[in-house]
C-alpha atoms as a PDB file:
ATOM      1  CA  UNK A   1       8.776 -20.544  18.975  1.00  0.00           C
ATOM      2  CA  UNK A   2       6.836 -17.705  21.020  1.00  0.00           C
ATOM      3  CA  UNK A   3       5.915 -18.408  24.727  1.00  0.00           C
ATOM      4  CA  UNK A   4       3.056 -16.807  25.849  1.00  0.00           C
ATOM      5  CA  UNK A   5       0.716 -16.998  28.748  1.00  0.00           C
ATOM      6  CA  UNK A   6      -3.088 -16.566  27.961  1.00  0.00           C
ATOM      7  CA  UNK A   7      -6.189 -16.593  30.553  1.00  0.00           C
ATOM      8  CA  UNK A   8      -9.076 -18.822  28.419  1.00  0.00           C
ATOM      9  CA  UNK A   9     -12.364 -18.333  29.426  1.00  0.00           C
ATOM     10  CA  UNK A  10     -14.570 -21.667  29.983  1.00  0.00           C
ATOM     11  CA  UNK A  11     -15.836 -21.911  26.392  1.00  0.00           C
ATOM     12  CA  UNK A  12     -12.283 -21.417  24.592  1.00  0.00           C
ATOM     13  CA  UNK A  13     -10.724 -23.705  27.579  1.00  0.00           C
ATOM     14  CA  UNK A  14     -13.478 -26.893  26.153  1.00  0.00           C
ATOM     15  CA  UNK A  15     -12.713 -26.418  23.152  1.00  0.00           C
ATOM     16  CA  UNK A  16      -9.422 -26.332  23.505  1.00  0.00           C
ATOM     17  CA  UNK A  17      -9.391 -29.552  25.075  1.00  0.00           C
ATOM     18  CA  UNK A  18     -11.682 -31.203  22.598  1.00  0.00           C
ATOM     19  CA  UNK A  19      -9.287 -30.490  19.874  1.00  0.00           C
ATOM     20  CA  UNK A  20      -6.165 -31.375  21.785  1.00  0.00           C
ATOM     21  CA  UNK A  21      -8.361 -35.054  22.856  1.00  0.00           C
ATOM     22  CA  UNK A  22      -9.787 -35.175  18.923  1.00  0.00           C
ATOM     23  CA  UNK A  23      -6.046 -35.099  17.333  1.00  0.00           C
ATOM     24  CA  UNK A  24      -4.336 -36.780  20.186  1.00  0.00           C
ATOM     25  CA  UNK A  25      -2.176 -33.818  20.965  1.00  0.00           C
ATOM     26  CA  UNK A  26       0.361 -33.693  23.843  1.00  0.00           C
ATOM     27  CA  UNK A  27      -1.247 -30.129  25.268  1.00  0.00           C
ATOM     28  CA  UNK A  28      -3.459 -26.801  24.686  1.00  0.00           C
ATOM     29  CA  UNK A  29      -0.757 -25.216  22.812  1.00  0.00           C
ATOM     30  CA  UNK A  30      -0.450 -27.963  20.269  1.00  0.00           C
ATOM     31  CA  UNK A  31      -4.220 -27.440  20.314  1.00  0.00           C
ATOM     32  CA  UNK A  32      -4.056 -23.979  19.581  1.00  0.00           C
ATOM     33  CA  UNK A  33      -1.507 -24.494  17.188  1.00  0.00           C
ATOM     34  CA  UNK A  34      -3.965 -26.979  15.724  1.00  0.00           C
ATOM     35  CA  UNK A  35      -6.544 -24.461  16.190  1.00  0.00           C
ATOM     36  CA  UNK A  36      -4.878 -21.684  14.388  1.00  0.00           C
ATOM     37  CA  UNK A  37      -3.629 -23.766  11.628  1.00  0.00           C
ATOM     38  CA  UNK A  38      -6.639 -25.051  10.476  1.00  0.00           C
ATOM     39  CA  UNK A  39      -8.654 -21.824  10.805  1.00  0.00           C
ATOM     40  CA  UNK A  40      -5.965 -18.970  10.940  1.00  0.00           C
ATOM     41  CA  UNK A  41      -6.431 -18.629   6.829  1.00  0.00           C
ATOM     42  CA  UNK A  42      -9.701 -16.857   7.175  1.00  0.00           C
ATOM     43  CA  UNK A  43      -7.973 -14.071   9.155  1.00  0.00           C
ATOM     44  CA  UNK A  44      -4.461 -13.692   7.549  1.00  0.00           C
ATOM     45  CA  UNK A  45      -2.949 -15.198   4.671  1.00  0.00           C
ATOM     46  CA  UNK A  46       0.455 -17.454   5.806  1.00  0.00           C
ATOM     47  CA  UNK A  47       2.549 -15.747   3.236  1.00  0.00           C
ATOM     48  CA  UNK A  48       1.842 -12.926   1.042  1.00  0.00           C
ATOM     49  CA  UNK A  49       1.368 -13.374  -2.411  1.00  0.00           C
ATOM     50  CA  UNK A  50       4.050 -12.522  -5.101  1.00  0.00           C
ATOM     51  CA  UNK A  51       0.647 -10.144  -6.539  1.00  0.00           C
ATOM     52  CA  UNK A  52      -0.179  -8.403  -3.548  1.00  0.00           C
ATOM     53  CA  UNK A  53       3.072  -7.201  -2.968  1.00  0.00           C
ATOM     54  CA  UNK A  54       3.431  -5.943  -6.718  1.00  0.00           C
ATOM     55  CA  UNK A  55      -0.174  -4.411  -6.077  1.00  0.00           C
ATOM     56  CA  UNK A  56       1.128  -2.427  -3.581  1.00  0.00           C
ATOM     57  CA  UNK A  57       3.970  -1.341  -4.929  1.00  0.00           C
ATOM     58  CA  UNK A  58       2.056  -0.051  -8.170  1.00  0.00           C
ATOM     59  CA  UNK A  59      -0.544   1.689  -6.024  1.00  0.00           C
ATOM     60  CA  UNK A  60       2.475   3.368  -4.120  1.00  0.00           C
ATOM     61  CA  UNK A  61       4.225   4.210  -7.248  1.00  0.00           C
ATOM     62  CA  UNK A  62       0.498   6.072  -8.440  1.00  0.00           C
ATOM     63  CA  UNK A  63      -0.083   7.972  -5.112  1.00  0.00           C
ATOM     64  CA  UNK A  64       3.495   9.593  -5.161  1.00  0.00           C
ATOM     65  CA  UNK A  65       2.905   9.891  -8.795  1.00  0.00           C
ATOM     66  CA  UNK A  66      -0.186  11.815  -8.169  1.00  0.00           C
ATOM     67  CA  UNK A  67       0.347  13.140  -4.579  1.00  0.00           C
ATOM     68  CA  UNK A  68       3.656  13.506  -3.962  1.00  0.00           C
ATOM     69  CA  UNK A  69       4.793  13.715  -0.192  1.00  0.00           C
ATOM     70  CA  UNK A  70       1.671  15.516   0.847  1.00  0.00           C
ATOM     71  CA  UNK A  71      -0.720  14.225   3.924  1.00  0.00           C
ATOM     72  CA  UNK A  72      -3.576  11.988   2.525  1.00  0.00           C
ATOM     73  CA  UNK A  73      -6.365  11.180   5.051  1.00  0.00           C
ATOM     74  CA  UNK A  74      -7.170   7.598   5.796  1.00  0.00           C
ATOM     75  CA  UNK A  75     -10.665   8.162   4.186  1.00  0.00           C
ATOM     76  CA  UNK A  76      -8.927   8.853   0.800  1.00  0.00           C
ATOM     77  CA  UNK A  77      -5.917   6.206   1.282  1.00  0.00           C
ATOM     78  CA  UNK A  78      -8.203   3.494   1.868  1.00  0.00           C
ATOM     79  CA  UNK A  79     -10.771   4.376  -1.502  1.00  0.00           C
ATOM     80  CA  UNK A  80      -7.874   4.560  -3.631  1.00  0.00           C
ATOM     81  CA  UNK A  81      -6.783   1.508  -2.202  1.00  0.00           C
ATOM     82  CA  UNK A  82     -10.064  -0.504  -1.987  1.00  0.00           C
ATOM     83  CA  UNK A  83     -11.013   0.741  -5.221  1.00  0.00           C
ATOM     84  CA  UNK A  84      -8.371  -0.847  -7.314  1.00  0.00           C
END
């Protein structure tokens, strides 16, 4: 478990507390837990796949293949990346 100290602003503060009143939860970080849990998915996976991680790897194995230690902008990292 993390502590952590946020500042809410009013919006994110009421809607914290409707979802800590809607599942009966003991406080805001249970809420935010809650929160997070149930929407967290759209932002970052929970566990990375088994394929993603061989992905990777492959598209590693081809840019050293091809490129060797040389510098490779961003630009150029993230086509060959985003175009596989």
């Amino acid at each position: 478990m993390v502590d952590a100290r946020v500042s809410l602003n009013k919006y994110t503060n009421h809607v914290l507390a409707v979802v800590k009143a809607k599942y009966d939860l003991n406080d805001k970080s249970e809420a935010i837990n809650k929160f997070v849990e149930t929407y967290g998915e759209n932002e970052v996976e929970k566990e990375v796949k088994d394929s993603y991680i061989k992905k990777l790897l492959k598209i590693e194995e081809e840019h050293f293949r091809k490129h060797g230690y040389r510098h490779t902008s961003i630009k150029d990292l993230r086509k060959e990346i985003e175009g596989k």
